[in-house]
C-alpha atoms as a PDB file:
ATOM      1  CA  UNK A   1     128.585  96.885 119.829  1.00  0.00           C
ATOM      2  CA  UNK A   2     125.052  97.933 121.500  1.00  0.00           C
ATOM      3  CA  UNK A   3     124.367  97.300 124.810  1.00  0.00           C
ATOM      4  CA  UNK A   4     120.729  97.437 126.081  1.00  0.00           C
ATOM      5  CA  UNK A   5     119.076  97.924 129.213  1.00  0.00           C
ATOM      6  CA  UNK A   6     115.444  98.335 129.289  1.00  0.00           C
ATOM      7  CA  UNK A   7     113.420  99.345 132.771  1.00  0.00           C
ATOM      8  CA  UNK A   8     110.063 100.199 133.689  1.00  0.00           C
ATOM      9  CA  UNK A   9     108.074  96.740 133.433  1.00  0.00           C
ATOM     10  CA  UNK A  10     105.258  96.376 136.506  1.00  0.00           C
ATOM     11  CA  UNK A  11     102.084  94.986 137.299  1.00  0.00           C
ATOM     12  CA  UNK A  12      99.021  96.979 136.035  1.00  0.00           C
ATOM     13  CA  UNK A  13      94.891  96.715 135.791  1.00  0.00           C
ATOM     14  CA  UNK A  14      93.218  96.069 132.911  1.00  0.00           C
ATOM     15  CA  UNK A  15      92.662 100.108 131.624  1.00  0.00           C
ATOM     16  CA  UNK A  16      95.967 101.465 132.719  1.00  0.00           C
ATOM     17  CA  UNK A  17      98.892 102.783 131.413  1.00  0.00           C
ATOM     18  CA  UNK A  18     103.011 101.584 131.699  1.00  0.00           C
ATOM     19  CA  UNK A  19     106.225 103.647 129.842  1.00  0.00           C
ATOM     20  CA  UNK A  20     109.054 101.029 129.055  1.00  0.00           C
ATOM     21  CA  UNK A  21     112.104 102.361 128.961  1.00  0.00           C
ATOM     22  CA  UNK A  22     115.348 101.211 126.873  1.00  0.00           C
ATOM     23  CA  UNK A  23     119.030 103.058 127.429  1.00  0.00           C
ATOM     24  CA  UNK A  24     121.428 101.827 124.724  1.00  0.00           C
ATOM     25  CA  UNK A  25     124.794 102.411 125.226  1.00  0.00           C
ATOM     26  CA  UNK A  26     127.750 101.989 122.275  1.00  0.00           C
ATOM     27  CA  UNK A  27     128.263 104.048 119.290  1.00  0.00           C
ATOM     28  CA  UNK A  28     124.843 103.536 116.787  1.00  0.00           C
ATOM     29  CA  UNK A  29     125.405 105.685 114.279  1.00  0.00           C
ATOM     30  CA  UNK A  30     123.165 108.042 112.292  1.00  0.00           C
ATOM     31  CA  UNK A  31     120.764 105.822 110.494  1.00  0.00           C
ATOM     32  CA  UNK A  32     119.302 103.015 112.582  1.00  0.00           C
ATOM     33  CA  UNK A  33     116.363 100.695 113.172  1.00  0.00           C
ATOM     34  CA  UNK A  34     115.086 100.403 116.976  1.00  0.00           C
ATOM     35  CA  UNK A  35     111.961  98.235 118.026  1.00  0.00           C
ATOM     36  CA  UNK A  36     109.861  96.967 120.895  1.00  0.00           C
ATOM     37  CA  UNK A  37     109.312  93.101 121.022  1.00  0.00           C
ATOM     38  CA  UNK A  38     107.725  90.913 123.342  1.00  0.00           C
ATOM     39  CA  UNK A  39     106.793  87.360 124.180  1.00  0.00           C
ATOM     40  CA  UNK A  40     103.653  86.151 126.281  1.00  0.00           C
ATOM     41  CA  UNK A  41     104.725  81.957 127.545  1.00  0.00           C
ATOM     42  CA  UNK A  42     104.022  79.735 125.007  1.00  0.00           C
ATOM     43  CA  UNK A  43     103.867  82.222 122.546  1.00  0.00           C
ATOM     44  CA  UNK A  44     106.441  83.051 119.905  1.00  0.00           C
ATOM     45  CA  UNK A  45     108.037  86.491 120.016  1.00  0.00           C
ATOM     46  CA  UNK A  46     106.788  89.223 118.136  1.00  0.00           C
ATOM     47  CA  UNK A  47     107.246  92.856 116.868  1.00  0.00           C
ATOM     48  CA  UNK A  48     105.058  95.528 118.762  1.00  0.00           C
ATOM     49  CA  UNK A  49     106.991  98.649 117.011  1.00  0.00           C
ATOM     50  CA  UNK A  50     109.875 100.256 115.557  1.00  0.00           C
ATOM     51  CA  UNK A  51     111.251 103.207 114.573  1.00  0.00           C
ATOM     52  CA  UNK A  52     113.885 104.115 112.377  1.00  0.00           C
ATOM     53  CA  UNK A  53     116.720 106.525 112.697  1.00  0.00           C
ATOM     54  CA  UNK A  54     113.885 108.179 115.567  1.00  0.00           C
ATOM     55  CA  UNK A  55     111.455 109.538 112.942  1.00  0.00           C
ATOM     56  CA  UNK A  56     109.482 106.683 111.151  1.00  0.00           C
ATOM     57  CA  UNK A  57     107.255 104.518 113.302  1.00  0.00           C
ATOM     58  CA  UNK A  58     105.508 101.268 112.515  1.00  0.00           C
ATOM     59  CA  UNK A  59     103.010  99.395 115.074  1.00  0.00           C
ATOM     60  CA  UNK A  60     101.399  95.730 115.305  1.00  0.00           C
ATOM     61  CA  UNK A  61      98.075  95.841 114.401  1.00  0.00           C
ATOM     62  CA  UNK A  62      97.239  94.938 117.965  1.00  0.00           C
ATOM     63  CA  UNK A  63      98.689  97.722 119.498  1.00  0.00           C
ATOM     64  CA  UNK A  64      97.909 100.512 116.831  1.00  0.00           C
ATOM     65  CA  UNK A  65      96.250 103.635 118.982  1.00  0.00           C
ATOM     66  CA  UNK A  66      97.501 102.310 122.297  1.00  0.00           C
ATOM     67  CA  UNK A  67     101.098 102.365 121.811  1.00  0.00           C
ATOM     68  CA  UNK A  68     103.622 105.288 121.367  1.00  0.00           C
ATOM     69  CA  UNK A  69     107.216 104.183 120.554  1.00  0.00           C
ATOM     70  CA  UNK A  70     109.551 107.335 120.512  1.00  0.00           C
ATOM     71  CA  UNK A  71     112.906 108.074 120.785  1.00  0.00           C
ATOM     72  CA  UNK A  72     115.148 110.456 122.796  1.00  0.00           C
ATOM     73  CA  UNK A  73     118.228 111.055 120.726  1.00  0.00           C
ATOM     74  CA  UNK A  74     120.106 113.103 123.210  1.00  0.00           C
ATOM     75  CA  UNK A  75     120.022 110.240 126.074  1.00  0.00           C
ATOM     76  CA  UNK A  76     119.537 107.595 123.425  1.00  0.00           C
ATOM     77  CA  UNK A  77     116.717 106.189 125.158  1.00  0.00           C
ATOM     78  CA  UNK A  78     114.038 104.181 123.830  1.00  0.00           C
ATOM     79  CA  UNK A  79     110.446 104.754 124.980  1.00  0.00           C
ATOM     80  CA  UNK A  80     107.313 102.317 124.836  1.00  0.00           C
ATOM     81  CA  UNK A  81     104.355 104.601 126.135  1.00  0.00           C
ATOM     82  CA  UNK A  82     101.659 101.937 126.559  1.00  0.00           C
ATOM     83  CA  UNK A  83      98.014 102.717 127.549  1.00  0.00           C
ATOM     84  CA  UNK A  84      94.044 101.046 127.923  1.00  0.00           C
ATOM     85  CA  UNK A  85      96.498  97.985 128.247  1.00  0.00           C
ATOM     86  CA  UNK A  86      94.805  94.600 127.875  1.00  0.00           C
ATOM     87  CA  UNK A  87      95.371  91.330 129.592  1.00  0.00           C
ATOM     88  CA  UNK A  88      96.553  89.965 126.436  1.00  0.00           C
ATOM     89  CA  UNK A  89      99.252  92.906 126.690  1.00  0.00           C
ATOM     90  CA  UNK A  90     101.002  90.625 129.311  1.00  0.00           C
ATOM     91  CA  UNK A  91     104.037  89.327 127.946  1.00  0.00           C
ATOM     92  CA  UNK A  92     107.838  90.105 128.881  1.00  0.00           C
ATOM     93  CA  UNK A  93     109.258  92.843 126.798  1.00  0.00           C
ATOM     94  CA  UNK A  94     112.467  93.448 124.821  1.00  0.00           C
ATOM     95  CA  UNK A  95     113.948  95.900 123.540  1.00  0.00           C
ATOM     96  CA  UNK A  96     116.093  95.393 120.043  1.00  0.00           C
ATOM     97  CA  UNK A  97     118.498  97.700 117.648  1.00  0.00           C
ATOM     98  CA  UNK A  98     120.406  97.365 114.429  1.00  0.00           C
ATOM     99  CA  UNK A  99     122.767  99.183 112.309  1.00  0.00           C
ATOM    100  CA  UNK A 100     121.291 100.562 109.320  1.00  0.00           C
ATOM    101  CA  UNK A 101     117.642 101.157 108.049  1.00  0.00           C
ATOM    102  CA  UNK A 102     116.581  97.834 105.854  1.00  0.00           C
ATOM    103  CA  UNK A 103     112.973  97.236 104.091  1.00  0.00           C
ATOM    104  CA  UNK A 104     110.398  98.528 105.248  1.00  0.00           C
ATOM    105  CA  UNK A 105     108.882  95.108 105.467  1.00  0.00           C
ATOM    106  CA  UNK A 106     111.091  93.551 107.669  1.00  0.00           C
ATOM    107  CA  UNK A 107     110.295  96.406 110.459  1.00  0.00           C
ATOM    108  CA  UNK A 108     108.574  94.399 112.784  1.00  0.00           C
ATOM    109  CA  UNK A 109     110.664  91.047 112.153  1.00  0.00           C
ATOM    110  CA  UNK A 110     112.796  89.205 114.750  1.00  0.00           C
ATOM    111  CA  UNK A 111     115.487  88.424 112.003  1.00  0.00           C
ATOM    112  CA  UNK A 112     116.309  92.018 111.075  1.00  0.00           C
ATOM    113  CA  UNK A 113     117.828  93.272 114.654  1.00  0.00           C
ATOM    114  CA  UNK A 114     121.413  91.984 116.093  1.00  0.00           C
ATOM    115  CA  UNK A 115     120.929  93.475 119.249  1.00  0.00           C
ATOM    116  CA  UNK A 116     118.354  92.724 122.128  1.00  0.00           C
ATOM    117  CA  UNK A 117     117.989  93.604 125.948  1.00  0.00           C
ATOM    118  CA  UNK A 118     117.361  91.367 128.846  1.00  0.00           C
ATOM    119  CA  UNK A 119     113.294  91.927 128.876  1.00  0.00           C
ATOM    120  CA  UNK A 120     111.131  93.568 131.282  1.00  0.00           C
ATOM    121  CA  UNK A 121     108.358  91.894 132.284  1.00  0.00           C
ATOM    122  CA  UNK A 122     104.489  93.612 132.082  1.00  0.00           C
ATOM    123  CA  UNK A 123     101.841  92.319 133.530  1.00  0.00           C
ATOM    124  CA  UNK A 124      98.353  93.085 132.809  1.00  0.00           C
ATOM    125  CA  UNK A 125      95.351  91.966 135.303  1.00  0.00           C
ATOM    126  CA  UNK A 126      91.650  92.025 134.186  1.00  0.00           C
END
């Protein structure tokens, strides 16, 4: 079992810059898949980036040059380095994890994690 807790979520200006935060506690193993999601109201949820076993990244087109996902193996913490966010950034945030590392096309895909946090919630004014 994976438990997730993500922090850092505000209220920021069009231009600016937030760093989610994800702490996952439980035993994950060596080889894993970790990934930001998020979901703006009445929208469906979708895949902003992941990383797998902390070395290969993979970004939303949307967020490609804006967003850093990285990993802290040590602490086991999951970062989301966000900057020149948008309004259109706004959305609430999860973070997700699985066991294992599965096709590279299902990266960004709701389906492919088991585990998810409670959200953080970013909001982006214009």
């Amino acid at each position: 079992q994976i438990q997730l807790v993500e922090s850092g979520g505000g209220s920021v200006q069009g231009g600016g810059s937030l760093r989610l935060s994800c702490a996952a506690f439980g035993y994950i193993g060596t080889t894993y898949r970790m990934a930001w999601f998020r979901q703006a109201p009445g929208k469906e949820r979708e895949g902003v980036a992941s990383i797998d076993s902390g070395i290969i990244t993979n970004y939303a087109d949307s967020v490609k040059g804006r967003f850093t996902i990285s990993l802290d193996d040590y602490k086991m913490t999951l970062y989301l380095q966000m900057n020149s966010l948008k309004p259109e950034d706004t959305a609430m945030y999860y973070c997700a994890a699985t066991y294992g590392v599965g096709r590279a096309g299902e990266r960004l895909k709701e389906s492919e994690y088991n585990y998810w946090g409670q959200g953080t919630q970013v909001t982006v004014s214009s």
